[in-house]
PDB file of N, CA and C in Angstrom:
ATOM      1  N   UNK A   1     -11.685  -1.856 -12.634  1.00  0.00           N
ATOM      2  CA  UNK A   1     -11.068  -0.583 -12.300  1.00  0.00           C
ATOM      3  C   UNK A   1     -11.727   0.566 -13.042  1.00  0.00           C
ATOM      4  N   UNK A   2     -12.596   0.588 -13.661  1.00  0.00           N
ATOM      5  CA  UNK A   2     -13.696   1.488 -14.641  1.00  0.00           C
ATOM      6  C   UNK A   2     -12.688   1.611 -15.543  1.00  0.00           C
ATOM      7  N   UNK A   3     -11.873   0.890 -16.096  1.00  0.00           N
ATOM      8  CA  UNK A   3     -10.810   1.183 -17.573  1.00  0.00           C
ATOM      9  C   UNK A   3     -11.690   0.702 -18.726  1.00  0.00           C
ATOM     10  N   UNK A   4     -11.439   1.174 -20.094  1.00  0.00           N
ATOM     11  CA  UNK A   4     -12.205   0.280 -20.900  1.00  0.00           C
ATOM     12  C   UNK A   4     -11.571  -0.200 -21.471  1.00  0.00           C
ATOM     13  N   UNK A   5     -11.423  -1.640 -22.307  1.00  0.00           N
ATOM     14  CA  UNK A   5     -10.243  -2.990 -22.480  1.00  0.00           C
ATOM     15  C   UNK A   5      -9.798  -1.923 -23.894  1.00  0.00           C
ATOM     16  N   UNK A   6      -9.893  -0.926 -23.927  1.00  0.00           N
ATOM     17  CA  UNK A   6      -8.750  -0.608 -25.322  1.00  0.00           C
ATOM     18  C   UNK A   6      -7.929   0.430 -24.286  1.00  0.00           C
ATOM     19  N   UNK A   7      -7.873   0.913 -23.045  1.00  0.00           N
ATOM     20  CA  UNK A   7      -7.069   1.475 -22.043  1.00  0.00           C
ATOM     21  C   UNK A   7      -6.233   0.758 -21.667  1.00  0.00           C
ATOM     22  N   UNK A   8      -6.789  -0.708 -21.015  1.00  0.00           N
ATOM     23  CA  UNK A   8      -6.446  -1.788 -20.593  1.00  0.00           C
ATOM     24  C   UNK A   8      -5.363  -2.305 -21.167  1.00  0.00           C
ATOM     25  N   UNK A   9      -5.765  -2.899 -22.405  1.00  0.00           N
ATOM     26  CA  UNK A   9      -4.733  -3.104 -23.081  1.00  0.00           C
ATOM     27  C   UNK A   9      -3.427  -2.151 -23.654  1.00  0.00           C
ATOM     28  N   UNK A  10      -3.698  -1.188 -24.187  1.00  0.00           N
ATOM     29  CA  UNK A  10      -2.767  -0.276 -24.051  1.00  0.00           C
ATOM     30  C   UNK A  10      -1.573  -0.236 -22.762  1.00  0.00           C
ATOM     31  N   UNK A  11      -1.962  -0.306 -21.880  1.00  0.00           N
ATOM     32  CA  UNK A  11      -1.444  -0.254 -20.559  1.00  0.00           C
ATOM     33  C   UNK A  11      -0.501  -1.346 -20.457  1.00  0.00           C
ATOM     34  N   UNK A  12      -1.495  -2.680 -20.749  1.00  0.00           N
ATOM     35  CA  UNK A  12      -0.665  -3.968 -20.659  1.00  0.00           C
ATOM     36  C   UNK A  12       0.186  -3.913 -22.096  1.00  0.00           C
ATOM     37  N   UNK A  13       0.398  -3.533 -23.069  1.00  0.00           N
ATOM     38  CA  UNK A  13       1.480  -3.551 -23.982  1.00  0.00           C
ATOM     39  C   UNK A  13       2.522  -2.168 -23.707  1.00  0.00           C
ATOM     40  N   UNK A  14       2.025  -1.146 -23.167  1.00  0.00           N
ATOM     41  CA  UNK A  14       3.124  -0.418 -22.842  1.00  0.00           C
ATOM     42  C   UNK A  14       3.934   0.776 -21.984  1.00  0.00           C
ATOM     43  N   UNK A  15       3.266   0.469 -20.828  1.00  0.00           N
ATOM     44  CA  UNK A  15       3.356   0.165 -19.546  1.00  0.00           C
ATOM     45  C   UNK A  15       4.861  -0.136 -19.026  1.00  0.00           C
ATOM     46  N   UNK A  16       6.024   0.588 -18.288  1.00  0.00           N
ATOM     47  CA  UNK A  16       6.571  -0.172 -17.317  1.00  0.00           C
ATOM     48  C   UNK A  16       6.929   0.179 -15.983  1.00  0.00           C
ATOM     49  N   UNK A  17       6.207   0.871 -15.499  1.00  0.00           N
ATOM     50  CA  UNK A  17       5.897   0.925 -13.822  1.00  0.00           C
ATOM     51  C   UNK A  17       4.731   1.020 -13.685  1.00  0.00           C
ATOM     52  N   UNK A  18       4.568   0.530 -12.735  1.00  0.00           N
ATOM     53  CA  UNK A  18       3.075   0.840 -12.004  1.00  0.00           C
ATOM     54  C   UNK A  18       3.584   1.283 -10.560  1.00  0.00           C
ATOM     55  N   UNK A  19       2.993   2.285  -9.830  1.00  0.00           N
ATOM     56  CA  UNK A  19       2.425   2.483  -8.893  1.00  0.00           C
ATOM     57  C   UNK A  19       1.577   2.901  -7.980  1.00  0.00           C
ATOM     58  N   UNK A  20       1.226   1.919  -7.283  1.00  0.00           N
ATOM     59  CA  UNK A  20       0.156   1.766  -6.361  1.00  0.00           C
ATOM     60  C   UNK A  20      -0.281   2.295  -5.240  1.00  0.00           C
ATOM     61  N   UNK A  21      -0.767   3.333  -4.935  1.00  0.00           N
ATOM     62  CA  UNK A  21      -0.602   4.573  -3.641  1.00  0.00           C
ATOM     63  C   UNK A  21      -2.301   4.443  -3.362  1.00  0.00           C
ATOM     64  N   UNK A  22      -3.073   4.345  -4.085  1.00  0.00           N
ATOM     65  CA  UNK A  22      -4.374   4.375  -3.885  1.00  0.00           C
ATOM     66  C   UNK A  22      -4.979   3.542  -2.795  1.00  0.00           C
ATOM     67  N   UNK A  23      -6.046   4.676  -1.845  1.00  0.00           N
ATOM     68  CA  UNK A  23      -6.256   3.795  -0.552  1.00  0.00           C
ATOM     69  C   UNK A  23      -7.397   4.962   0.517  1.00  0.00           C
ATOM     70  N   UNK A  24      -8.025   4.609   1.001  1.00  0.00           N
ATOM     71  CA  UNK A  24      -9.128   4.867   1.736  1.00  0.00           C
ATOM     72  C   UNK A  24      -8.863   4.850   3.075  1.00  0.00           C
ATOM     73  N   UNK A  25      -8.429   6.335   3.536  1.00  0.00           N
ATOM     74  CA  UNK A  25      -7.990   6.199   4.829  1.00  0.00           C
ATOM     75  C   UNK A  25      -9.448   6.960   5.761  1.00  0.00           C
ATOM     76  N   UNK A  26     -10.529   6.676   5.405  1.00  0.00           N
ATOM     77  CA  UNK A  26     -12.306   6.686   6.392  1.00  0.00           C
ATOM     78  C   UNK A  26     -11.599   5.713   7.514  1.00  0.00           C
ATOM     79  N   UNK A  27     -11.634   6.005   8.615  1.00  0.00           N
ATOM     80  CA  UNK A  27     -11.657   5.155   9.748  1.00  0.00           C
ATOM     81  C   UNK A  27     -13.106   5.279   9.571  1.00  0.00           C
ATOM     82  N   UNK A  28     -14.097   6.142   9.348  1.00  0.00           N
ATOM     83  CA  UNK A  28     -15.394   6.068  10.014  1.00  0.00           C
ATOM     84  C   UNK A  28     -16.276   4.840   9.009  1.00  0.00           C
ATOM     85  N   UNK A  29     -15.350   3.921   7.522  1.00  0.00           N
ATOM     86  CA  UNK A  29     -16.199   3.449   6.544  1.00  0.00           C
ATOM     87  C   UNK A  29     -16.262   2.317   6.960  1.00  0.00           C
ATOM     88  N   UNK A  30     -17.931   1.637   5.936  1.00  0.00           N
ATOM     89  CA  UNK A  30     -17.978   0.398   6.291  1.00  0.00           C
ATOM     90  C   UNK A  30     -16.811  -0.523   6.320  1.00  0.00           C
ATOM     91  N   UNK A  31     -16.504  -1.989   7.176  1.00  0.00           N
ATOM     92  CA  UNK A  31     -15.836  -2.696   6.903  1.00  0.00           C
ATOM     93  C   UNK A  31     -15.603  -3.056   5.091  1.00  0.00           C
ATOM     94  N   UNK A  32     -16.638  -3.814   5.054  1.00  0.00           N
ATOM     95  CA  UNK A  32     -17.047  -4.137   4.017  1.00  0.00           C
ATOM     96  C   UNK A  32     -16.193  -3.012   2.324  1.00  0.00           C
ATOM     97  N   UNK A  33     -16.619  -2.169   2.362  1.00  0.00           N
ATOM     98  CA  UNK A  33     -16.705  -0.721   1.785  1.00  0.00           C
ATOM     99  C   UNK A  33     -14.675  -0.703   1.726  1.00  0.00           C
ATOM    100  N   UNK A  34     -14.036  -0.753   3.026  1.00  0.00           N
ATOM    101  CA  UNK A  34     -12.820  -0.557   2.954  1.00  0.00           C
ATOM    102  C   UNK A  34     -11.929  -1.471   3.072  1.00  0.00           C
ATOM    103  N   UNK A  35     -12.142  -2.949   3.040  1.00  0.00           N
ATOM    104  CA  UNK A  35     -11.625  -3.922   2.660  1.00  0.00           C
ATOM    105  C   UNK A  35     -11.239  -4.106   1.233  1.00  0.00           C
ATOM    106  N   UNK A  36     -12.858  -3.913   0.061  1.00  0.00           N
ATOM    107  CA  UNK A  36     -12.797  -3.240  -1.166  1.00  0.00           C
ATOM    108  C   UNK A  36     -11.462  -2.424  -1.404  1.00  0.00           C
ATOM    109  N   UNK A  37     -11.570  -1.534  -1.200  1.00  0.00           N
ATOM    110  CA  UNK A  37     -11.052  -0.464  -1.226  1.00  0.00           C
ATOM    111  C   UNK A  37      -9.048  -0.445  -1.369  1.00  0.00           C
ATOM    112  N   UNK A  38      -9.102  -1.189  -0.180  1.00  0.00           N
ATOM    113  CA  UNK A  38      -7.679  -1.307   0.126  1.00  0.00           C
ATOM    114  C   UNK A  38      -6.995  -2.542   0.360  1.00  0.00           C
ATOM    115  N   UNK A  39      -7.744  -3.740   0.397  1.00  0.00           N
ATOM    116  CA  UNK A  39      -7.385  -5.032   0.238  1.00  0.00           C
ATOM    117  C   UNK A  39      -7.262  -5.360  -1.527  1.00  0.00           C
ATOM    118  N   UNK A  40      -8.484  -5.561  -1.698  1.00  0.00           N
ATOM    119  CA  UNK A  40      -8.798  -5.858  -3.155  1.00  0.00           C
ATOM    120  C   UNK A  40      -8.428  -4.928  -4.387  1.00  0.00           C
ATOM    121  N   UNK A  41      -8.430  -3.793  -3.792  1.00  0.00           N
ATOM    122  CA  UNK A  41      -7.801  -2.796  -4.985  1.00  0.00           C
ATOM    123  C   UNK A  41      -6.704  -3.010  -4.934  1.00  0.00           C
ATOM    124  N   UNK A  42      -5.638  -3.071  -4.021  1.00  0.00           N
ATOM    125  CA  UNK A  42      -4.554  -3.846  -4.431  1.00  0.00           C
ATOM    126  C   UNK A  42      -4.015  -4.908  -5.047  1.00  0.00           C
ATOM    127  N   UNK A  43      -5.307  -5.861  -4.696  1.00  0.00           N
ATOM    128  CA  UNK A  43      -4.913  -7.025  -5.448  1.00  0.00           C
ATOM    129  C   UNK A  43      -5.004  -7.004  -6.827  1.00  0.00           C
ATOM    130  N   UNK A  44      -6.631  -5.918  -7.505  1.00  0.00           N
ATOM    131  CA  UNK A  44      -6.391  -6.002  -8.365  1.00  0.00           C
ATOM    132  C   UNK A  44      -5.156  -5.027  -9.287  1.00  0.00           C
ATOM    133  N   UNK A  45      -4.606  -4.360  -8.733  1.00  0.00           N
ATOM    134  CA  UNK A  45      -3.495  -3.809  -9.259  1.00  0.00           C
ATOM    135  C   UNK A  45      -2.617  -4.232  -9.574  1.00  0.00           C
ATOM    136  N   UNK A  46      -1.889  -5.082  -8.726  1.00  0.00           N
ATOM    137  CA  UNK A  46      -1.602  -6.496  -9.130  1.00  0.00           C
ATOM    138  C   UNK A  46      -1.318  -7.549  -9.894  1.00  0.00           C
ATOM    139  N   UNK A  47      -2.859  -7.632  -9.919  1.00  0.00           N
ATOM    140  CA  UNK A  47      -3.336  -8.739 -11.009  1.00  0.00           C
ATOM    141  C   UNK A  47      -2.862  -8.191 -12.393  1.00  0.00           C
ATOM    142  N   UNK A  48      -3.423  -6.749 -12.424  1.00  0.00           N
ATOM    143  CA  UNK A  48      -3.306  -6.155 -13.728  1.00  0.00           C
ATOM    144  C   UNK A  48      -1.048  -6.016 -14.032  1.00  0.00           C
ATOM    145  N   UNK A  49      -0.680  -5.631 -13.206  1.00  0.00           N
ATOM    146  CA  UNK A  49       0.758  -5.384 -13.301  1.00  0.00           C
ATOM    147  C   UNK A  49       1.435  -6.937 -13.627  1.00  0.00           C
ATOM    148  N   UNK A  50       0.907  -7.932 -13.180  1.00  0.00           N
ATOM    149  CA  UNK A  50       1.166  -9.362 -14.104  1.00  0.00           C
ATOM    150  C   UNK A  50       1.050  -9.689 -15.447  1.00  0.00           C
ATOM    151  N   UNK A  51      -0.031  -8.456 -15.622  1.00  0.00           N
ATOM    152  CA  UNK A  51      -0.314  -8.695 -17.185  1.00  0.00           C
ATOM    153  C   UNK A  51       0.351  -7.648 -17.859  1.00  0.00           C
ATOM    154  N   UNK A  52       0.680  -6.837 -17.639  1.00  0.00           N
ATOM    155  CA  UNK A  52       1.684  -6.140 -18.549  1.00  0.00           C
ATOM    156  C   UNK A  52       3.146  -6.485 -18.929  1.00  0.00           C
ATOM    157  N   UNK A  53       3.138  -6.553 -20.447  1.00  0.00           N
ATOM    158  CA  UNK A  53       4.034  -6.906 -20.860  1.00  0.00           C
ATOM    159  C   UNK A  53       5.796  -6.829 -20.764  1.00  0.00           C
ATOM    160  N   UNK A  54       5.776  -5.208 -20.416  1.00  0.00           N
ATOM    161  CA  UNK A  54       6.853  -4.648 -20.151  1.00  0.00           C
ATOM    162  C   UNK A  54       7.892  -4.086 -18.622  1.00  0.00           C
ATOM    163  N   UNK A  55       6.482  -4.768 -17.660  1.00  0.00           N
ATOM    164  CA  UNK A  55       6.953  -4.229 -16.603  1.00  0.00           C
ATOM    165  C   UNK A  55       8.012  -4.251 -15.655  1.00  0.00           C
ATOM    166  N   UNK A  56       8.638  -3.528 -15.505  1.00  0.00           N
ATOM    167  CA  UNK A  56      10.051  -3.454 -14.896  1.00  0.00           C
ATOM    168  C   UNK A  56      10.034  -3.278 -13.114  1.00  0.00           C
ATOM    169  N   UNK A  57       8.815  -2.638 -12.722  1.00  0.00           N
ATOM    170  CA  UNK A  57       8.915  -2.293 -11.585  1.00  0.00           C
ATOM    171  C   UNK A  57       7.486  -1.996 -10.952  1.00  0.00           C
ATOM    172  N   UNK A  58       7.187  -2.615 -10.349  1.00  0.00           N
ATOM    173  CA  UNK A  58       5.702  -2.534  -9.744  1.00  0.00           C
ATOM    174  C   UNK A  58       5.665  -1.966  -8.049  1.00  0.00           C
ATOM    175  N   UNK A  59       5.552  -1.065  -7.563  1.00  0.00           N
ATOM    176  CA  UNK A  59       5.679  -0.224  -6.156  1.00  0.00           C
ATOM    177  C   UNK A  59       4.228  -0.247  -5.975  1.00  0.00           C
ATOM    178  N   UNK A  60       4.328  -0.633  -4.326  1.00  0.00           N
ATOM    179  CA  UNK A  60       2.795  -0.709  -3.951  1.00  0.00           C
ATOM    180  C   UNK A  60       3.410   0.650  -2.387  1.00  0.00           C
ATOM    181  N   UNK A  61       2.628   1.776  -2.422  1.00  0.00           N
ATOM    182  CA  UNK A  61       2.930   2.813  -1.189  1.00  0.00           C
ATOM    183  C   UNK A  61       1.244   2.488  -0.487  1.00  0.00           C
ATOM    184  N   UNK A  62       2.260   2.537   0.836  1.00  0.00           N
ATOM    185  CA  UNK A  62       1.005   1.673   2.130  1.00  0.00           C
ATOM    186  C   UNK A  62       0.723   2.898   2.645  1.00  0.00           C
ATOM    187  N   UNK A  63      -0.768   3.011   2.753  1.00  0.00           N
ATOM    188  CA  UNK A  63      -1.074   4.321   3.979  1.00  0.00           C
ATOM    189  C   UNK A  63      -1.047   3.817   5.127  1.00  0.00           C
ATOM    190  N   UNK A  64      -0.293   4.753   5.970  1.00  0.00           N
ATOM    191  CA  UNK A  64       0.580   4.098   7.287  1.00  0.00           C
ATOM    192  C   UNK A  64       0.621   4.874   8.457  1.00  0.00           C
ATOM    193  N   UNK A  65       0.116   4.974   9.976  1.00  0.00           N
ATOM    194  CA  UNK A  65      -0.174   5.520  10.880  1.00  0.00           C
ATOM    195  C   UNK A  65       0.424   4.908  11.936  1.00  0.00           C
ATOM    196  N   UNK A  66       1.280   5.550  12.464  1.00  0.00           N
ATOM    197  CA  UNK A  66       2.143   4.772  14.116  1.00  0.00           C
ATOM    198  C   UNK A  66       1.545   6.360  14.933  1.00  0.00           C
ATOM    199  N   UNK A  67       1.825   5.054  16.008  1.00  0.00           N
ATOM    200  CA  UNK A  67       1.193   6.022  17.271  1.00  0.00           C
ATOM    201  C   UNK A  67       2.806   5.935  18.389  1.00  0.00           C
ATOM    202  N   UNK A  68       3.574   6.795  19.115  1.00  0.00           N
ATOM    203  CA  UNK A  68       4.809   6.701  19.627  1.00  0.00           C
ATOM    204  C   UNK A  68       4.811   7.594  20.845  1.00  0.00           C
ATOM    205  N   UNK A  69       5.503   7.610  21.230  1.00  0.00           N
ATOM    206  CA  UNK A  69       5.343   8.235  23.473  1.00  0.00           C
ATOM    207  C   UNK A  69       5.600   9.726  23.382  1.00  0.00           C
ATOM    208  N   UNK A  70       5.938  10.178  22.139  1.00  0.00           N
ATOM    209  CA  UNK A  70       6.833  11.842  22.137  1.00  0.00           C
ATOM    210  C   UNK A  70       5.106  12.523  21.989  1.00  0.00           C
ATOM    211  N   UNK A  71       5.451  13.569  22.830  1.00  0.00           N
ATOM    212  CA  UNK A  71       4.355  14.450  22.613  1.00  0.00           C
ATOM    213  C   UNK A  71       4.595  15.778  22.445  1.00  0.00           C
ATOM    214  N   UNK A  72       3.581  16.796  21.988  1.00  0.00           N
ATOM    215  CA  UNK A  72       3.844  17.885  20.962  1.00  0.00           C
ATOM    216  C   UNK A  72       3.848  18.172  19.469  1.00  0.00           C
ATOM    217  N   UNK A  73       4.533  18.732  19.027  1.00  0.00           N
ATOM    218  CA  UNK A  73       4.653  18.508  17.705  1.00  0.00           C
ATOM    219  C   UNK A  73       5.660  17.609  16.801  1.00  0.00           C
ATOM    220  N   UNK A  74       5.110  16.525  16.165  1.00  0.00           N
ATOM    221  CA  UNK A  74       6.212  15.746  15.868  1.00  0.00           C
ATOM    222  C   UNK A  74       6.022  15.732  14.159  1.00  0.00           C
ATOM    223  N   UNK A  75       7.217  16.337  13.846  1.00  0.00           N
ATOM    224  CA  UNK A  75       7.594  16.674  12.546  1.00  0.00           C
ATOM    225  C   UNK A  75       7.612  15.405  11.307  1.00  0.00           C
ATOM    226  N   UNK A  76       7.142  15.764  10.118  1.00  0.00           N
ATOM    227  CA  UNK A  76       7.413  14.332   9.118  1.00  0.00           C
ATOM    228  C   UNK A  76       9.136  14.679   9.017  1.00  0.00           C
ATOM    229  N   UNK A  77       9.972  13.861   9.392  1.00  0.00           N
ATOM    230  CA  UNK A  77      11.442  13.978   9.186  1.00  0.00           C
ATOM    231  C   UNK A  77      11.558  12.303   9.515  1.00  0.00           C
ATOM    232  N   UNK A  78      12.597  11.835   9.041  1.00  0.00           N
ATOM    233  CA  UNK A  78      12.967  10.419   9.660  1.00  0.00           C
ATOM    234  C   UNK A  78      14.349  10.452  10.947  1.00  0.00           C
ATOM    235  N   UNK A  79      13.712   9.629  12.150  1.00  0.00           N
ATOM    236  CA  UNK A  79      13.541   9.848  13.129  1.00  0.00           C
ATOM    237  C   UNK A  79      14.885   9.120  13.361  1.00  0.00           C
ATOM    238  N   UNK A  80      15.917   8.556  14.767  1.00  0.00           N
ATOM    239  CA  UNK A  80      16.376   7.882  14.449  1.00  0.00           C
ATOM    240  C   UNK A  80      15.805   6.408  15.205  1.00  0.00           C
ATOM    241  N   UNK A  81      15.900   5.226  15.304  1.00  0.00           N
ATOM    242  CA  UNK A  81      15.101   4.008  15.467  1.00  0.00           C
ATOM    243  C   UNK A  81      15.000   4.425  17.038  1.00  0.00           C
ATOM    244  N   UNK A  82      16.201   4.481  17.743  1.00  0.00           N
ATOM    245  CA  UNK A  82      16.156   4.459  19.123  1.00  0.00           C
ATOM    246  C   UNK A  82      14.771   5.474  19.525  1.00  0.00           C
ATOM    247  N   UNK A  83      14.623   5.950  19.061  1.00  0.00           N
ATOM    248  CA  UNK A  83      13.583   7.281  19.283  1.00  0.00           C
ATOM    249  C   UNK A  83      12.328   6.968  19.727  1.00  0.00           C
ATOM    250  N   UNK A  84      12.077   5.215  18.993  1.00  0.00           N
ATOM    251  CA  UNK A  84      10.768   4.993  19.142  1.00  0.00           C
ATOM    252  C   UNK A  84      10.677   3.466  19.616  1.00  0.00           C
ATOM    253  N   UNK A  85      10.242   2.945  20.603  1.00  0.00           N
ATOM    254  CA  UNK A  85      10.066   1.468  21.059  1.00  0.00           C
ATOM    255  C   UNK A  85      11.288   1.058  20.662  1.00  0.00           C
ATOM    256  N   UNK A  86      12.389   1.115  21.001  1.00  0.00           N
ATOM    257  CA  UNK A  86      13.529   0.140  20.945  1.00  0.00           C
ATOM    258  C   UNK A  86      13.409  -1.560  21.466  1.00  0.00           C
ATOM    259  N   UNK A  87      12.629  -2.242  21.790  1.00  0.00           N
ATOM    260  CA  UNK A  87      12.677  -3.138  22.637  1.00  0.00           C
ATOM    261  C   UNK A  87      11.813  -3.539  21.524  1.00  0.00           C
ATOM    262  N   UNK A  88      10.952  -2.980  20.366  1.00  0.00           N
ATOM    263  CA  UNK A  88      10.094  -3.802  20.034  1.00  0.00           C
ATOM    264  C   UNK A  88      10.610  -4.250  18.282  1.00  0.00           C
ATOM    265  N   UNK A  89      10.463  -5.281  17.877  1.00  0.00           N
ATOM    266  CA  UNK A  89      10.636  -5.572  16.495  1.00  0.00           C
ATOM    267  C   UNK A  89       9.448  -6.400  16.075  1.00  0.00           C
ATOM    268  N   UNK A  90       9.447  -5.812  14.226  1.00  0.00           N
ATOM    269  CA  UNK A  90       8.348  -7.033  13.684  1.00  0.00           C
ATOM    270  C   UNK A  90       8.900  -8.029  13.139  1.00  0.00           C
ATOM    271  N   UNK A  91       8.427  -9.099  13.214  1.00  0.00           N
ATOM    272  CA  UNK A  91       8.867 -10.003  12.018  1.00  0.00           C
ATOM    273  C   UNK A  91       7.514 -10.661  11.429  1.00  0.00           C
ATOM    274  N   UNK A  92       8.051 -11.015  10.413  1.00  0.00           N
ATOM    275  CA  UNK A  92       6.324 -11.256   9.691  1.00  0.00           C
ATOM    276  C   UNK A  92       6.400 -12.762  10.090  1.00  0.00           C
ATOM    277  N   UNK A  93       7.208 -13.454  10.919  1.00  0.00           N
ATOM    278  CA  UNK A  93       6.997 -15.315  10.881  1.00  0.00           C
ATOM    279  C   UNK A  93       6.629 -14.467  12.646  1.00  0.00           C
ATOM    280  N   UNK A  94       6.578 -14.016  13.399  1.00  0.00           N
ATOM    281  CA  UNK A  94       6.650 -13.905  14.554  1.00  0.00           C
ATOM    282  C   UNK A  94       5.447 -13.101  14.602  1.00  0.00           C
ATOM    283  N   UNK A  95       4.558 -12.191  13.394  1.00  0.00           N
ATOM    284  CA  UNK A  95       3.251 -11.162  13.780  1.00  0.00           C
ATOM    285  C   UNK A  95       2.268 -12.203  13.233  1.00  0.00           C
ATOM    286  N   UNK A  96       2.480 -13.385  12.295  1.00  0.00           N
ATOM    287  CA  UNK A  96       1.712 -13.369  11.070  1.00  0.00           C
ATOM    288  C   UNK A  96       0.688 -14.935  11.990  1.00  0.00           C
ATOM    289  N   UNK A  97       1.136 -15.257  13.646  1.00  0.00           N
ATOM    290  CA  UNK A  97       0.137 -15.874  14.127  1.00  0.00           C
ATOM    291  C   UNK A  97       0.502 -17.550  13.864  1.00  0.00           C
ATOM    292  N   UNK A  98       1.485 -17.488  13.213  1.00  0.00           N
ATOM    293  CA  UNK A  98       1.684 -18.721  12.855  1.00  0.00           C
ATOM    294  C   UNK A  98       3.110 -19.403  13.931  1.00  0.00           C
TER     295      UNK A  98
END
């Protein structure tokens, strides 16, 4: 993470949230380049929030883009569900292919 292990450590003795917002929203970047980026930088965030001693609460914020049928201007406000694909739900045992 370019820290140097006397940051590092510091962090891991006293430290108790972490959060995780960091993320590379290039549609135009290499695969490669933004897998890095936003797979693995998470993980290692992670990794590192396991090692801190004190941690109480570890938040990972997803950069997140839906596409929905309303057209014009559509405001950041929270919407109500019916508003958008009612018919559709995720479940992660039902997306995850298995």
């Amino acid at each position: 993470m370019g820290l140097s292990k006397e940051i590092l450590e510091e962090l891991r003795s006293s430290c108790d949230v972490i959060i995780n917002c960091a993320a590379s929203i290039d549609f135009n970047a290499r695969i490669d380049f933004a897998i890095d980026s936003n797979i693995h930088g998470s993980c290692r965030m992670l990794e590192l929030a396991r090692s801190v001693k004190k941690l109480s609460v570890f938040t990972h914020i997803s950069t997140c883009y839906v596409n929905c049928d309303q057209s014009g201007l559509i405001k950041e406000e929270i919407y109500d569900k019916g508003n958008c694909w009612p018919t559709q739900t995720w479940s992660p045992r039902k997306n995850s292919g298995s």
